[in-house]
N, C-alpha and C. Protein backbone atom coordinates (compact mmCIF):
# COMPACT_ATOMS: atom_id res chain seq x y z
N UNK A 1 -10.79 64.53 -33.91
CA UNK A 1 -10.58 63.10 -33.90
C UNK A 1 -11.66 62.37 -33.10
N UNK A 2 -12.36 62.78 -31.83
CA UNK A 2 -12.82 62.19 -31.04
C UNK A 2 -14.78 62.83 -31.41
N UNK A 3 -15.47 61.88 -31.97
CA UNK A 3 -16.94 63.07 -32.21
C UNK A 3 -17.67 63.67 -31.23
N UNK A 4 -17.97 62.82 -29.87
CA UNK A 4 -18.25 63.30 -28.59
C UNK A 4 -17.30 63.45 -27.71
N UNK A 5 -16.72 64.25 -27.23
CA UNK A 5 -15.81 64.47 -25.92
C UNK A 5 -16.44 64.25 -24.86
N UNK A 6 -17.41 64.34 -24.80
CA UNK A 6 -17.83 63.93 -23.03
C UNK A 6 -18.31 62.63 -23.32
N UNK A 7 -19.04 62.10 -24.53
CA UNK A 7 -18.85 60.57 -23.91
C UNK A 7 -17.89 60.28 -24.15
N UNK A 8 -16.60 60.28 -24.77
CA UNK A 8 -15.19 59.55 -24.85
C UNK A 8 -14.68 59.90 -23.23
N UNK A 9 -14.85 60.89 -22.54
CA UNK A 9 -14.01 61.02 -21.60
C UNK A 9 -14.78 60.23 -20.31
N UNK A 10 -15.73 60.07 -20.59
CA UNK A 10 -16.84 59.59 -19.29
C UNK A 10 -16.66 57.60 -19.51
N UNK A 11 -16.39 57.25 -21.15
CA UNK A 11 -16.23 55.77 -21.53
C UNK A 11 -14.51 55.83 -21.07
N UNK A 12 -14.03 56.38 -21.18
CA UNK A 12 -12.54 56.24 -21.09
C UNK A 12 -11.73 57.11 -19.94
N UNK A 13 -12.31 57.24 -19.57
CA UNK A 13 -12.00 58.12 -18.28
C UNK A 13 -10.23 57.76 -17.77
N UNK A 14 -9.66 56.48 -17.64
CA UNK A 14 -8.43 56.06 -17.11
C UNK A 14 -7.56 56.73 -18.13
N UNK A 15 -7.81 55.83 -19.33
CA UNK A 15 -7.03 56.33 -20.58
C UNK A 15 -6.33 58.12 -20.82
N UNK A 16 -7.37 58.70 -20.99
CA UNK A 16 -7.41 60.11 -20.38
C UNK A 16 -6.90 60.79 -19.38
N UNK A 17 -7.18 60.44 -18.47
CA UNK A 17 -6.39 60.37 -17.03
C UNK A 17 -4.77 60.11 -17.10
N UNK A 18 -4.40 58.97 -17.95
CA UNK A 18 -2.92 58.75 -18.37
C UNK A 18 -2.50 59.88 -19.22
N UNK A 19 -3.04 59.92 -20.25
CA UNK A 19 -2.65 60.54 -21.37
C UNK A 19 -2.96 62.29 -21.08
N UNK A 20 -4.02 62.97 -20.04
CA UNK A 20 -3.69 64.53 -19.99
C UNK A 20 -3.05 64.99 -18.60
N UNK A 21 -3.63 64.45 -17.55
CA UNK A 21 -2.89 64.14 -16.23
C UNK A 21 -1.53 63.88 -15.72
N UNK A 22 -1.51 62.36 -16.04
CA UNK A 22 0.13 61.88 -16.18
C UNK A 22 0.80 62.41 -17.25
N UNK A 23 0.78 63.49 -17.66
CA UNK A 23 1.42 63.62 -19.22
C UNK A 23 1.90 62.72 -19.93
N UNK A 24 1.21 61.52 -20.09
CA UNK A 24 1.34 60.56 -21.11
C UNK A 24 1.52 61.40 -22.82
N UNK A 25 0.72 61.90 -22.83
CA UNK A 25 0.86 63.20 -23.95
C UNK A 25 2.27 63.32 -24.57
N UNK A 26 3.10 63.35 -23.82
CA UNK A 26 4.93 63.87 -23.84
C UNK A 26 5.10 62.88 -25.32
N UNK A 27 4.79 61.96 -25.01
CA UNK A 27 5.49 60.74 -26.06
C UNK A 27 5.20 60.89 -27.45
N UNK A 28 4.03 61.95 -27.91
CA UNK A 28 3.51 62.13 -29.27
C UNK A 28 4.45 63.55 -28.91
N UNK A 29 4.92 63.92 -28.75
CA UNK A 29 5.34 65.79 -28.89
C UNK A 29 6.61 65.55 -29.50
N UNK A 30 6.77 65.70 -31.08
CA UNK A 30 7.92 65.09 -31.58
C UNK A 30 9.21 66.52 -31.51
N UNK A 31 8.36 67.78 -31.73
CA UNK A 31 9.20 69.18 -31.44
C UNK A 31 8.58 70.47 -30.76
N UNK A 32 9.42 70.97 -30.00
CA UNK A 32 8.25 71.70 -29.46
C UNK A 32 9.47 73.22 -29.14
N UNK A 33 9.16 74.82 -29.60
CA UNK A 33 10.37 75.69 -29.66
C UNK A 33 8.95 76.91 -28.91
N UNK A 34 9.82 77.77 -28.33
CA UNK A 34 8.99 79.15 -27.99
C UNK A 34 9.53 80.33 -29.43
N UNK A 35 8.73 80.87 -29.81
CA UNK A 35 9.20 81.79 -31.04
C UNK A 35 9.01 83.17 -30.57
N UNK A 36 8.41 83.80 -29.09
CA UNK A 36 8.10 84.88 -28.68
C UNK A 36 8.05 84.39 -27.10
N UNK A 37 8.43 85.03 -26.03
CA UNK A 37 8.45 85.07 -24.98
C UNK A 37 8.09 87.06 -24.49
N UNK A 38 7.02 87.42 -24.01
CA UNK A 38 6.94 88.78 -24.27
C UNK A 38 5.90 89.01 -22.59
N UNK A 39 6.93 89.49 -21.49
CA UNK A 39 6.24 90.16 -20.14
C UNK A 39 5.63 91.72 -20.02
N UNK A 40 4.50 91.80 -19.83
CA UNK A 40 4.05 93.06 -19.96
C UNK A 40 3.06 93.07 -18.89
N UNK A 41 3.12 94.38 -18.18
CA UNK A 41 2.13 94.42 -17.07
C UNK A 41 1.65 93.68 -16.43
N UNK A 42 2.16 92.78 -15.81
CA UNK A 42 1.90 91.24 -14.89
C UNK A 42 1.07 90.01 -15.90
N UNK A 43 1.09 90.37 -17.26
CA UNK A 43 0.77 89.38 -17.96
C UNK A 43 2.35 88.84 -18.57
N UNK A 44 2.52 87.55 -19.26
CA UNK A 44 3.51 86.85 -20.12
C UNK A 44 2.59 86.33 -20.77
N UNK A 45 3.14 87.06 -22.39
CA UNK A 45 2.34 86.46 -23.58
C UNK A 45 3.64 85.10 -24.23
N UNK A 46 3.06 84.15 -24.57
CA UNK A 46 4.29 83.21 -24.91
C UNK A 46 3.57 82.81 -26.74
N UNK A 47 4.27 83.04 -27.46
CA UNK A 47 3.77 82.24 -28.88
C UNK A 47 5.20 80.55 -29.24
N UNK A 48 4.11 79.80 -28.77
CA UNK A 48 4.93 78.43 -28.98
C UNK A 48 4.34 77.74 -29.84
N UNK A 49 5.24 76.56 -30.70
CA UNK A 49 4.66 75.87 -31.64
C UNK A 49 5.42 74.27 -31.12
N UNK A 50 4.29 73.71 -31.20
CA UNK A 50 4.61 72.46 -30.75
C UNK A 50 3.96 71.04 -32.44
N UNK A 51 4.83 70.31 -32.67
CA UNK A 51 4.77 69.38 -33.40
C UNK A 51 4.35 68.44 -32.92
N UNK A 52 3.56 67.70 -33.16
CA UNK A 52 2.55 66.07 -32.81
C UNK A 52 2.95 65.26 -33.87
N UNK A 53 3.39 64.16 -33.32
CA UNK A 53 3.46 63.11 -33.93
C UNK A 53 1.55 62.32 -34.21
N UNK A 54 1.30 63.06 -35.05
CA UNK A 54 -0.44 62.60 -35.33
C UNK A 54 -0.59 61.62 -35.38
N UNK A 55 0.09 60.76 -36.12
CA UNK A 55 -0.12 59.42 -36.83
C UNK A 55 -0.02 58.35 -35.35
N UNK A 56 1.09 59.13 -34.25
CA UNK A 56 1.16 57.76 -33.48
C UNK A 56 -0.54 57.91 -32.38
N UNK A 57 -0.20 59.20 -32.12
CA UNK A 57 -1.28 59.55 -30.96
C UNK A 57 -2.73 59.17 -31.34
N UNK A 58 -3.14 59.09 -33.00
CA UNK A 58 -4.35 58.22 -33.64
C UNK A 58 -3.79 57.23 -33.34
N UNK A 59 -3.44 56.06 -33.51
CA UNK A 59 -3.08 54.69 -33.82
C UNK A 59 -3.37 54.52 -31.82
N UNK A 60 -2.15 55.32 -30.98
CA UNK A 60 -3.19 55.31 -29.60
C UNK A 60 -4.83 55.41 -29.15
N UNK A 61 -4.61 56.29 -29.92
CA UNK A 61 -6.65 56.39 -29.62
C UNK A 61 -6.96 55.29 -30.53
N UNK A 62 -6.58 54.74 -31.20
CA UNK A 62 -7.79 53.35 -31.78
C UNK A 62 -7.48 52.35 -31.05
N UNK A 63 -6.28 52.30 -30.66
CA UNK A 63 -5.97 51.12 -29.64
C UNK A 63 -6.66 50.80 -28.28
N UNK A 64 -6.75 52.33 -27.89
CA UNK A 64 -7.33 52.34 -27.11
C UNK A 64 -9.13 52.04 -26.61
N UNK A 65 -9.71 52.59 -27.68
CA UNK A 65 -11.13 52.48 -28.21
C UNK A 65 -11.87 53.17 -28.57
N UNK A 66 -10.70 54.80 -28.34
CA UNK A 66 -11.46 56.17 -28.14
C UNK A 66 -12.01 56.70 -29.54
N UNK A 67 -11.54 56.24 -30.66
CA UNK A 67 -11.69 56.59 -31.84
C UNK A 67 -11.85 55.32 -32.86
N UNK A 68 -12.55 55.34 -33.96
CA UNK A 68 -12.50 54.23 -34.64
C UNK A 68 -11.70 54.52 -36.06
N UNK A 69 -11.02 53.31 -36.73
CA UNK A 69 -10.33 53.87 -37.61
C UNK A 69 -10.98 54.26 -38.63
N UNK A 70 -10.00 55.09 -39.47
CA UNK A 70 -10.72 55.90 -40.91
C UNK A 70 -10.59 54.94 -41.91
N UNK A 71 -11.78 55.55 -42.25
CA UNK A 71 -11.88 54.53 -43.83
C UNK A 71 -12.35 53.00 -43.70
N UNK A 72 -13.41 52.76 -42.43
CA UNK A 72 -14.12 51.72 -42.66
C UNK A 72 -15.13 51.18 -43.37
């Protein structure tokens, strides 16, 4: 979604800061289940699948400035 990551994060730095930091993030995570939980030799392997609400978390990033919309 984003073509440069380091300049989006260096232009937007707050935004970012909300959204991976503050777990602003939470609000696009529409489902989220563990399908494997597996402890072995001081490692834990976890296989989770988490659902994104895509459509809102784009419509955030254009609002924001981080992305421009598709299909201009």
């Amino acid at each position: 979604m984003v073509p440069d990551e380091f300049e989006a994060l260096s232009k937007h730095k707050s935004m970012f800061k909300s959204l991976l930091v503050n777990e602003g993030y939470r609000r696009f995570i529409m489902d989220s289940f563990t399908k494997s939980n597996i402890k072995t030799s001081g490692l834990q392997l976890v296989d989770q699948t988490v659902k994104i609400d895509l459509r809102g978390l784009r419509n955030f990033l254009q609002q924001e400035g981080a992305i421009k919309k598709f299909g201009l």
